[in-house]
C-alpha atoms as a PDB file:
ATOM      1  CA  UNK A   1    -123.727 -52.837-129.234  1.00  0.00           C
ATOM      2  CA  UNK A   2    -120.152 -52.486-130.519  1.00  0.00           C
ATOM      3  CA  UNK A   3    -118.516 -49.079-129.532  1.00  0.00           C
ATOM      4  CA  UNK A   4    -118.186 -48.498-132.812  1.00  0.00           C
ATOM      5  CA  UNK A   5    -122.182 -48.070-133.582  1.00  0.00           C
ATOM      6  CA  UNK A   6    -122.192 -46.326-130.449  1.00  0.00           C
ATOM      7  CA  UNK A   7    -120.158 -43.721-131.626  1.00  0.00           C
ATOM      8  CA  UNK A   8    -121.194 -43.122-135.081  1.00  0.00           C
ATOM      9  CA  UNK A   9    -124.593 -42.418-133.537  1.00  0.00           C
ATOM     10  CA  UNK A  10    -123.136 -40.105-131.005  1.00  0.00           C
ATOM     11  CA  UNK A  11    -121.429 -38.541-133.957  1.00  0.00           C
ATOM     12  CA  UNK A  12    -125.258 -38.142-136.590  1.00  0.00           C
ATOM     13  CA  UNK A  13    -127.079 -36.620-132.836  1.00  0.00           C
ATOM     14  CA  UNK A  14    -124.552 -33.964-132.748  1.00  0.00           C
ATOM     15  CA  UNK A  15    -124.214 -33.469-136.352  1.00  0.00           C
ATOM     16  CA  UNK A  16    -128.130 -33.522-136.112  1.00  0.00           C
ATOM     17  CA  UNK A  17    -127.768 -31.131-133.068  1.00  0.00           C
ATOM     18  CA  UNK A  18    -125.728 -28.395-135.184  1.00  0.00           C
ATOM     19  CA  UNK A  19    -128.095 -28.077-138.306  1.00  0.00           C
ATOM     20  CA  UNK A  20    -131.283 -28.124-135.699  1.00  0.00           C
ATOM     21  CA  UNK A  21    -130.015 -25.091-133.574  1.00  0.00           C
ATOM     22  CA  UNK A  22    -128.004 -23.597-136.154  1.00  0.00           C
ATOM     23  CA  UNK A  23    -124.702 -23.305-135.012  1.00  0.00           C
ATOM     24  CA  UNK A  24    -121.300 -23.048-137.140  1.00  0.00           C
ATOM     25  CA  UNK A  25    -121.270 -25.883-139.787  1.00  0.00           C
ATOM     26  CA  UNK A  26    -117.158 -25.724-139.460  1.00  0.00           C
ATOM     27  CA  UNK A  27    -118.536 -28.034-136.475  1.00  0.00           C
ATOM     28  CA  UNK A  28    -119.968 -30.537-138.515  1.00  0.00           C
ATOM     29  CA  UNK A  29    -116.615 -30.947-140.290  1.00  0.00           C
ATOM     30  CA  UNK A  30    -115.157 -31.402-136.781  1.00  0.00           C
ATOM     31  CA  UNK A  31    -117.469 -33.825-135.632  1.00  0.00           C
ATOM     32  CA  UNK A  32    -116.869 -35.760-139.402  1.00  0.00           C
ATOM     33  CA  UNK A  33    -113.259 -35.872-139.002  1.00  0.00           C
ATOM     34  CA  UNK A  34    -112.544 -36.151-135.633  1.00  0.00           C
ATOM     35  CA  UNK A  35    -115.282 -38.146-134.146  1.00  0.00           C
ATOM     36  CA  UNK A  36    -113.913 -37.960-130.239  1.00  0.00           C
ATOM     37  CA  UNK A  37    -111.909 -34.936-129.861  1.00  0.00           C
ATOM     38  CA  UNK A  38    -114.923 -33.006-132.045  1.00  0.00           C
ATOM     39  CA  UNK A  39    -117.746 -34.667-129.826  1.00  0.00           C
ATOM     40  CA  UNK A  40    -115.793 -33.670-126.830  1.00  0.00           C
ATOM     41  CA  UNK A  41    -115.242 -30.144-127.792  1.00  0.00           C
ATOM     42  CA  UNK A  42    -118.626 -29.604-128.862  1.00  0.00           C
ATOM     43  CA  UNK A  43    -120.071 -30.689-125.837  1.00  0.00           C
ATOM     44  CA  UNK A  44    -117.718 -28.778-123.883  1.00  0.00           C
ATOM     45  CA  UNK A  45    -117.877 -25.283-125.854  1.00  0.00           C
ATOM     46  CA  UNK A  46    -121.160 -25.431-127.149  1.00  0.00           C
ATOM     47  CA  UNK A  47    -123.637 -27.764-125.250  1.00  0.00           C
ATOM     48  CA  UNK A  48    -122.747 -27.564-121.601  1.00  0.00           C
ATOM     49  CA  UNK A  49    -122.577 -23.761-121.370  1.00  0.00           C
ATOM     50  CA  UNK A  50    -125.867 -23.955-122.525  1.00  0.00           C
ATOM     51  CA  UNK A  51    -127.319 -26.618-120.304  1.00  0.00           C
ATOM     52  CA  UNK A  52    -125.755 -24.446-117.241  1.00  0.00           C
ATOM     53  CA  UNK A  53    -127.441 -21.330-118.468  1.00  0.00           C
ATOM     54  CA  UNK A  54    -130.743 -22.587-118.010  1.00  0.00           C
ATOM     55  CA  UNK A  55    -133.262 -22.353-114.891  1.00  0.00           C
ATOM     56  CA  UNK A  56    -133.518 -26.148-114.264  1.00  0.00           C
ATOM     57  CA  UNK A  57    -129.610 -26.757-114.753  1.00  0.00           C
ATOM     58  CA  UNK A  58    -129.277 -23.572-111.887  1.00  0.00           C
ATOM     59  CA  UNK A  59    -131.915 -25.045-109.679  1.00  0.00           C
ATOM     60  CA  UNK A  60    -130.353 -28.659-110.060  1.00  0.00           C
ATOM     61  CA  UNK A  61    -127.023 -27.486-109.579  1.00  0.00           C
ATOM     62  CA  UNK A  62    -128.354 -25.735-106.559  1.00  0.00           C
ATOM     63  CA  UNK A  63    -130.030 -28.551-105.002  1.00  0.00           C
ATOM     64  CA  UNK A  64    -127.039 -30.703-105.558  1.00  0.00           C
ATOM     65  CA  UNK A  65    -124.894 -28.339-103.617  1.00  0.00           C
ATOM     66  CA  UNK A  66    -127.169 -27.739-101.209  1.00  0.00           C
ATOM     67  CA  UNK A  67    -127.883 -31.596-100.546  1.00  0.00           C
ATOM     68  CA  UNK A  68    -124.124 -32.093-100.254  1.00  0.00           C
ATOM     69  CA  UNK A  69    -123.632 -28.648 -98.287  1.00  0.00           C
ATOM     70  CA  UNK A  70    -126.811 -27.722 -96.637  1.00  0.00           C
ATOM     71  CA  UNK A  71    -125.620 -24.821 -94.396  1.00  0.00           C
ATOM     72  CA  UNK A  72    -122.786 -23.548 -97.593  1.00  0.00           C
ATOM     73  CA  UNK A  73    -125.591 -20.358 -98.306  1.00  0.00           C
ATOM     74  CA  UNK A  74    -126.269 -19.571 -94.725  1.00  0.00           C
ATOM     75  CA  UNK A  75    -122.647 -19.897 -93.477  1.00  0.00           C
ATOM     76  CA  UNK A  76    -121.873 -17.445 -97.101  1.00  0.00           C
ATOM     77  CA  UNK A  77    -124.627 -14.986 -96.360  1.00  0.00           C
ATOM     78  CA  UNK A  78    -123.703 -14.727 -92.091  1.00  0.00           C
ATOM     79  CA  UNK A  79    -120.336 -13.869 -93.375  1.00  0.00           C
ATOM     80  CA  UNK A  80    -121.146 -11.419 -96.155  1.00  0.00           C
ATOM     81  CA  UNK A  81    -123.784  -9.538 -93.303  1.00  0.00           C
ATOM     82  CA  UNK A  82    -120.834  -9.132 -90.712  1.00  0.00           C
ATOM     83  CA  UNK A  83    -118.629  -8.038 -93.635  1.00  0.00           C
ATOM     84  CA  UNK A  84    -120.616  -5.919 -95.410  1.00  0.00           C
ATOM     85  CA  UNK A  85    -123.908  -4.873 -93.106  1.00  0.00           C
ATOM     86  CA  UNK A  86    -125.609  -3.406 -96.234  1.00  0.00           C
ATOM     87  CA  UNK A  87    -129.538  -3.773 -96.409  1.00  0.00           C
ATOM     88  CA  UNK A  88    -129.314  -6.632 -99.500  1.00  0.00           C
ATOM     89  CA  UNK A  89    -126.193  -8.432 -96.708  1.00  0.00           C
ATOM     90  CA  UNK A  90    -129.230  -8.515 -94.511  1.00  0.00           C
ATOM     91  CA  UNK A  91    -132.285  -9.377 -96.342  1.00  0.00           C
ATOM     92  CA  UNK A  92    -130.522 -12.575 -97.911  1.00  0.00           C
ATOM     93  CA  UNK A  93    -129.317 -13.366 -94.309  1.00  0.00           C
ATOM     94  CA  UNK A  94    -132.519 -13.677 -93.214  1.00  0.00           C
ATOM     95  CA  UNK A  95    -134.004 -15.218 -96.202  1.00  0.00           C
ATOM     96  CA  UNK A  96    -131.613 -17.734 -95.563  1.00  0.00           C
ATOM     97  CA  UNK A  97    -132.355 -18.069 -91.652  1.00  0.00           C
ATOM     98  CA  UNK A  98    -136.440 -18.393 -92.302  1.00  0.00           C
ATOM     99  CA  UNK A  99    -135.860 -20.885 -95.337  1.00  0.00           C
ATOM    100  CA  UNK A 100    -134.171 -23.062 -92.440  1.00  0.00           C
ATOM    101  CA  UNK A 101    -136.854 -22.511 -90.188  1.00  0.00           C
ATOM    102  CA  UNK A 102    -135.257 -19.861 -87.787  1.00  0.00           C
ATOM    103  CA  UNK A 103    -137.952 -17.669 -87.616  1.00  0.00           C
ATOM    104  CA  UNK A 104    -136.783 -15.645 -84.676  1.00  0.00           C
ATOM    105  CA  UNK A 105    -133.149 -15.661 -86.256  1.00  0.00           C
ATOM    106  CA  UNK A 106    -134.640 -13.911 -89.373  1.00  0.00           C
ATOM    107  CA  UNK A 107    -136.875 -11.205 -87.669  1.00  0.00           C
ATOM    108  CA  UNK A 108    -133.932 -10.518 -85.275  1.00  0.00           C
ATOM    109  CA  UNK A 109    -131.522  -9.895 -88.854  1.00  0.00           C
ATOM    110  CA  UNK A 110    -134.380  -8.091 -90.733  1.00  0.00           C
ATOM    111  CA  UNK A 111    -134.766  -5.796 -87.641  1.00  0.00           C
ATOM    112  CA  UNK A 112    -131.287  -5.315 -87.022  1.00  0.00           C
ATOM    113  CA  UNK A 113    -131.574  -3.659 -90.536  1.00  0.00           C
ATOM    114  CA  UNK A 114    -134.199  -1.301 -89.889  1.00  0.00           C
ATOM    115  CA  UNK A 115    -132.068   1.678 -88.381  1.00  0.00           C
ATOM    116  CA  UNK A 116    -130.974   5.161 -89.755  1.00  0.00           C
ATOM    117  CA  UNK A 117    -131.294   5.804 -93.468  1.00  0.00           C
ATOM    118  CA  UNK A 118    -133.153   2.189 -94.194  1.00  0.00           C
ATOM    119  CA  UNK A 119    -135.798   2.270 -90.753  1.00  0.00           C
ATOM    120  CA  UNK A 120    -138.172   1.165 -93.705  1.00  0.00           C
ATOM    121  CA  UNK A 121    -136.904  -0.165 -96.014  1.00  0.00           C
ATOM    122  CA  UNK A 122    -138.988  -2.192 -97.948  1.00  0.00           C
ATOM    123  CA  UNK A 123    -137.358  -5.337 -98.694  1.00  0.00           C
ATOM    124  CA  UNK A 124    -136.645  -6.260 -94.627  1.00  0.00           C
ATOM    125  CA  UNK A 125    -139.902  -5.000 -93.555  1.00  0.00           C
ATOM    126  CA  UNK A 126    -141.406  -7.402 -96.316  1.00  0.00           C
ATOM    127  CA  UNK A 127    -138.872  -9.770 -95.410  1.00  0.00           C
ATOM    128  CA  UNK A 128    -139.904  -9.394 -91.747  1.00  0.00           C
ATOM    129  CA  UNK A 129    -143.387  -9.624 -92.370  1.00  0.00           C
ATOM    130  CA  UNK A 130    -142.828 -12.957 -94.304  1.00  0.00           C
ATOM    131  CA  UNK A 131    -140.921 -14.327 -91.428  1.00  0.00           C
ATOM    132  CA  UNK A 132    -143.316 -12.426 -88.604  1.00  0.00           C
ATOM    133  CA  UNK A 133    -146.560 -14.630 -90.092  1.00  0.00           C
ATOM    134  CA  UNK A 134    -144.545 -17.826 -90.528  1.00  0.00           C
ATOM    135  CA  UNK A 135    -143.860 -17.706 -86.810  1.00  0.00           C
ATOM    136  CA  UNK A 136    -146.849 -17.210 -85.804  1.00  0.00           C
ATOM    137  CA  UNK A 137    -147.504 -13.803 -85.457  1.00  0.00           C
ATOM    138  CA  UNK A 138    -150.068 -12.549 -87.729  1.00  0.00           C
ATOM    139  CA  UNK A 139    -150.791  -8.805 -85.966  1.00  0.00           C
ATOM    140  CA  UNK A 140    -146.920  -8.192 -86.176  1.00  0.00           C
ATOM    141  CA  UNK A 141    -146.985  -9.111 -89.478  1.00  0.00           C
ATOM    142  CA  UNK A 142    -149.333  -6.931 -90.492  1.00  0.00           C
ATOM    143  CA  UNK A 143    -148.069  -4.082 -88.912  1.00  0.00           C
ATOM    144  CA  UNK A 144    -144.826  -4.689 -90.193  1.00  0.00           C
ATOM    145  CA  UNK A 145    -146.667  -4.334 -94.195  1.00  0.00           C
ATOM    146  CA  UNK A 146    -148.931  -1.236 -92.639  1.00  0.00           C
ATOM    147  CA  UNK A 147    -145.181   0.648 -92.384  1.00  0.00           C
ATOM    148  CA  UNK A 148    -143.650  -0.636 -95.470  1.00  0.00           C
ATOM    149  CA  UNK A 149    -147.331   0.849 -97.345  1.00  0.00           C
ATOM    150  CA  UNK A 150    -147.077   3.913 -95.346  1.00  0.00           C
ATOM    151  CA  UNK A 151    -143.483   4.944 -95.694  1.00  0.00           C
ATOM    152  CA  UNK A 152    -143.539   4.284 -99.280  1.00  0.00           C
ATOM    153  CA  UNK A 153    -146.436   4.232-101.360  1.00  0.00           C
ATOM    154  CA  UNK A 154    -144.708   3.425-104.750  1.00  0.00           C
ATOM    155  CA  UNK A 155    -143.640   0.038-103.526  1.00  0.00           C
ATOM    156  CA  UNK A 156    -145.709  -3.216-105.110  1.00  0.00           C
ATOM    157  CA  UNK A 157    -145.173  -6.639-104.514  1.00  0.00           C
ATOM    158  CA  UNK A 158    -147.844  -9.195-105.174  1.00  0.00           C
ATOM    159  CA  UNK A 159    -146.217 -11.789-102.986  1.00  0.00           C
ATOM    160  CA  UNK A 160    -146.749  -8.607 -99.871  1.00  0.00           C
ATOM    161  CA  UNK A 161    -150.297  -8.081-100.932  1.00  0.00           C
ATOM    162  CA  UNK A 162    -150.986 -11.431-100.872  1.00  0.00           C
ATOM    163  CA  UNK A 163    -149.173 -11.748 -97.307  1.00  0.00           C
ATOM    164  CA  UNK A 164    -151.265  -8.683 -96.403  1.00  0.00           C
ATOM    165  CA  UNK A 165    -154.360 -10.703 -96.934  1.00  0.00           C
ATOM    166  CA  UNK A 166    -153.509 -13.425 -95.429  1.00  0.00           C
ATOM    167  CA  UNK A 167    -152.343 -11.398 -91.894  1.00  0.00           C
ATOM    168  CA  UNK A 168    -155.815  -9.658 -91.786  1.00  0.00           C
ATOM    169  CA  UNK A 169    -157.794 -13.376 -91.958  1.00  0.00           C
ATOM    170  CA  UNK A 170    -155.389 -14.893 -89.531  1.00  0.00           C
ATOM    171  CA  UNK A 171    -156.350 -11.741 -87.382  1.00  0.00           C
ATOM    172  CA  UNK A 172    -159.885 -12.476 -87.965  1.00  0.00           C
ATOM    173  CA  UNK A 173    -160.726  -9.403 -89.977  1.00  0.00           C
ATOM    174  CA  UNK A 174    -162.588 -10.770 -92.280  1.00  0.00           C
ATOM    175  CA  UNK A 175    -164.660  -7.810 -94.385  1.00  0.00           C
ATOM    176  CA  UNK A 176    -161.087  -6.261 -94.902  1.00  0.00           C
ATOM    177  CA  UNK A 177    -159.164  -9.973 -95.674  1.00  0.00           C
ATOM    178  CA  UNK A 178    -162.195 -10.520 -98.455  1.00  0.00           C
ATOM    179  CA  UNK A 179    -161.278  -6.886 -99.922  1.00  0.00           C
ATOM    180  CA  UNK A 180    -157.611  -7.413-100.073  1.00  0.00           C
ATOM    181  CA  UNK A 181    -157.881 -11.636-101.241  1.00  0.00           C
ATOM    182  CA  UNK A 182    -160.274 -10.496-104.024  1.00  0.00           C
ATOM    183  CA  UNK A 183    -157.733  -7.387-104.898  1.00  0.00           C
ATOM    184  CA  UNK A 184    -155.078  -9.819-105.580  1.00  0.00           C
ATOM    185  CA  UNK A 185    -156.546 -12.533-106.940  1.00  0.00           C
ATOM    186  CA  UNK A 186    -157.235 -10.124-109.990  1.00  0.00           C
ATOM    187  CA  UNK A 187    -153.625  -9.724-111.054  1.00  0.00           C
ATOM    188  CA  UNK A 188    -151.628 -11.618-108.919  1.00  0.00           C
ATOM    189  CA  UNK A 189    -149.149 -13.747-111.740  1.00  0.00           C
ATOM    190  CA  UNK A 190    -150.335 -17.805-110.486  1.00  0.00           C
ATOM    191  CA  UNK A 191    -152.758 -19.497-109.226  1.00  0.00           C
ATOM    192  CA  UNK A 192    -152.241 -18.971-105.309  1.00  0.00           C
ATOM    193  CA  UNK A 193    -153.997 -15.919-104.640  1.00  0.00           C
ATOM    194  CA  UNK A 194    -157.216 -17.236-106.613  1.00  0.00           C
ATOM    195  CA  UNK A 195    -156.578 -20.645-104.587  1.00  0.00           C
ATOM    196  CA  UNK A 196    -156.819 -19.078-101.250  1.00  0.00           C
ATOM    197  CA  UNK A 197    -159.688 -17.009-102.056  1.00  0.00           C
ATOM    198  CA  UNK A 198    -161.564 -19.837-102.842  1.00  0.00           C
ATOM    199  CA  UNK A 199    -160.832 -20.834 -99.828  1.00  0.00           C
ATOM    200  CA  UNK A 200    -161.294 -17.790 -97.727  1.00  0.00           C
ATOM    201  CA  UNK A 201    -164.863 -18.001 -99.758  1.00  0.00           C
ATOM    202  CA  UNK A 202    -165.463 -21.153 -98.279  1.00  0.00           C
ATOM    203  CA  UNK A 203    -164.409 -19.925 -94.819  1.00  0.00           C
ATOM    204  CA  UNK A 204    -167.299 -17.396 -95.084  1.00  0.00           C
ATOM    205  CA  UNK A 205    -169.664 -19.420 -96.670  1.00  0.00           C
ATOM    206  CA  UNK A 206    -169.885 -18.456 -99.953  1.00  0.00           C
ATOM    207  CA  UNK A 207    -169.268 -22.023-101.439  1.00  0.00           C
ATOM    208  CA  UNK A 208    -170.813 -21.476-105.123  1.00  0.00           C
ATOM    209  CA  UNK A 209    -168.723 -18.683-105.406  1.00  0.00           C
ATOM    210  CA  UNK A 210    -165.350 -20.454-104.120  1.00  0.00           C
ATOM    211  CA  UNK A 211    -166.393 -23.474-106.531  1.00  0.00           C
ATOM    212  CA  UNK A 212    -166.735 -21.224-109.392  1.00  0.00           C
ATOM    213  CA  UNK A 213    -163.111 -19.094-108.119  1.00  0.00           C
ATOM    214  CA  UNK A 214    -161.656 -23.076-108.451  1.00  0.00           C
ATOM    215  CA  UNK A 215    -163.398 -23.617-111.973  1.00  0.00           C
ATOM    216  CA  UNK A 216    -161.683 -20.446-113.056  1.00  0.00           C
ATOM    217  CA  UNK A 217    -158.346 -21.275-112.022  1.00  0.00           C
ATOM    218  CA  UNK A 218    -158.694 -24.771-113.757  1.00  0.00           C
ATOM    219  CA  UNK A 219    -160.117 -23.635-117.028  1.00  0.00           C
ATOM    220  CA  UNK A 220    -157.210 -21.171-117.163  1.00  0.00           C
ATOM    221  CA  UNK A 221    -154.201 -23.644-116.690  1.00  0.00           C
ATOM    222  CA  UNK A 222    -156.129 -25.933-119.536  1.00  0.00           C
ATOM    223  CA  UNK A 223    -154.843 -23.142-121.559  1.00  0.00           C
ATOM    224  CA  UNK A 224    -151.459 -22.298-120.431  1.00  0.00           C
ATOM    225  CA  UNK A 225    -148.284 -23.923-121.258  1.00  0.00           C
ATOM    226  CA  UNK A 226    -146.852 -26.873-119.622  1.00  0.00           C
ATOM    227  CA  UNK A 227    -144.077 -24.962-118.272  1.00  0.00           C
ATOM    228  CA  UNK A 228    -146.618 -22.936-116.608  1.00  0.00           C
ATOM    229  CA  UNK A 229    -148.969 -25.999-115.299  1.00  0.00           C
ATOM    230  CA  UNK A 230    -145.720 -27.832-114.035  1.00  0.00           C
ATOM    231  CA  UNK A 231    -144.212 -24.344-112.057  1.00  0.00           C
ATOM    232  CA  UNK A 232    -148.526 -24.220-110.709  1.00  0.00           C
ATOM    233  CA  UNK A 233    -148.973 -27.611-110.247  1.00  0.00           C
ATOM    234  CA  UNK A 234    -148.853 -27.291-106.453  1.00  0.00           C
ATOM    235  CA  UNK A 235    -152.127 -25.073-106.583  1.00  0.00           C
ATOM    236  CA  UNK A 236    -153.809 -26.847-109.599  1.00  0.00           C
ATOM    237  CA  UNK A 237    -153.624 -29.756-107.406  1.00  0.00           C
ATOM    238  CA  UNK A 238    -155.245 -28.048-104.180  1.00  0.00           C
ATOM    239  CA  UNK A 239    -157.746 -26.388-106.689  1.00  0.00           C
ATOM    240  CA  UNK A 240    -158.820 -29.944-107.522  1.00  0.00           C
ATOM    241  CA  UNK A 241    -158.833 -31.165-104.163  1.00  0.00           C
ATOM    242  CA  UNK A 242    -161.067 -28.351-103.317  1.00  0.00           C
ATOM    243  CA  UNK A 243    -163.295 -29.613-105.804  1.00  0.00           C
ATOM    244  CA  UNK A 244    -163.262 -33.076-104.725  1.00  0.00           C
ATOM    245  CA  UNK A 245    -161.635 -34.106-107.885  1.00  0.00           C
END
């Protein structure tokens, strides 16, 4: 196709582009009489901010970088901690440390937080609790969510109920894990927490009840967005394995 086509099409999908979103129409006369340097500049100025601004830009961009730099966030966040040694220094620290896999690096950081004014702070004990059950230890786990409940009450995370849930059934207290799994699975914003109480459900032996938890879960993405089935589409697809789909 001669280069010529090529960019009088370029130049209608931008002209196109301005009317659709509605941006200034002094851009259209750009684009009309100065087909390169007015593609260029509208790209620059008005489309690529844009495309930077949203989530999957940020979370390519981020995987790009990371890909080419894997350790760039951990060696960023070690240094900021020994900087700075503030409670949000630490918690991304060892966020950083259990996302590689260095379980025991990450409860040694989150613990190394817990002193004086911040002893329990809430985000490193959840963030110790997180890294306490991925290791392994279920009992510590919990104990480490008992003290972030206990020394304060008006703190809520869904992601540390569910956790909490989880602890008590890896502990092997059941009656309680059932309480908590069904507590969450009422508000908890995704499909995980109904997921695994399905299959705590079917743990226990109450199969008609985990197939109809799995039903639920299905019949409720039928009805959400696609954005929403794509970000759940890790537990949609569980939910139909559970049900032998």
């Amino acid at each position: 196709m001669p280069i010529f086509i090529v960019s009088l099409l370029i130049q209608i999908a931008l002209v196109v582009h301005v009317i659709k979103t509605g941006r200034n129409f002094l851009w259209i006369w750009a684009l009309m009489l100065l087909p390169v340097a007015g593609a260029l500049a509208y790209v620059f100025v008005e489309i690529l901010p844009e495309l930077l601004r949203s989530r999957t830009a940020r979370t390519a961009f981020r995987g790009a970088r990371r890909a080419i730099d894997p350790n760039r966030d951990l060696r960023h966040a070690s240094v900021t901690a020994s900087v700075t040694d503030t409670v949000a220094a630490k918690a991304r620290l060892g966020a950083e440390l259990a996302l590689r896999g260095d379980y025991a690096g990450a409860i040694e950081t989150y613990r190394s937080g817990l002193r004086g004014l911040y002893v329990f702070d809430p985000t490193l004990l959840l963030g110790l609790a997180e890294a306490q059950f991925a290791s392994g230890d279920a009992a510590g786990a919990r104990a480490s969510l008992d003290a972030l409940i206990t020394h304060n009450p008006d703190f809520k995370s869904s992601d540390g109920h569910l956790l909490y849930a989880r602890a008590l059934d890896a502990e092997g207290n059941l009656p309680k894990a059932e309480s908590e799994y069904r507590a969450i699975a009422a508000y908890y914003p995704g499909a995980e927490a109904k997921v695994r109480l399905a299959q705590f459900l079917r743990k226990i032996g109450k199969n008609a009840e985990a197939a109809a938890t799995l039903e639920e879960v299905l019949k409720i993405a039928e009805l959400a967005p696609r954005h929403v089935r794509r970000a759940q589409a890790e537990w949609l697809a569980l939910a139909r394995h559970e049900l032998g789909r």
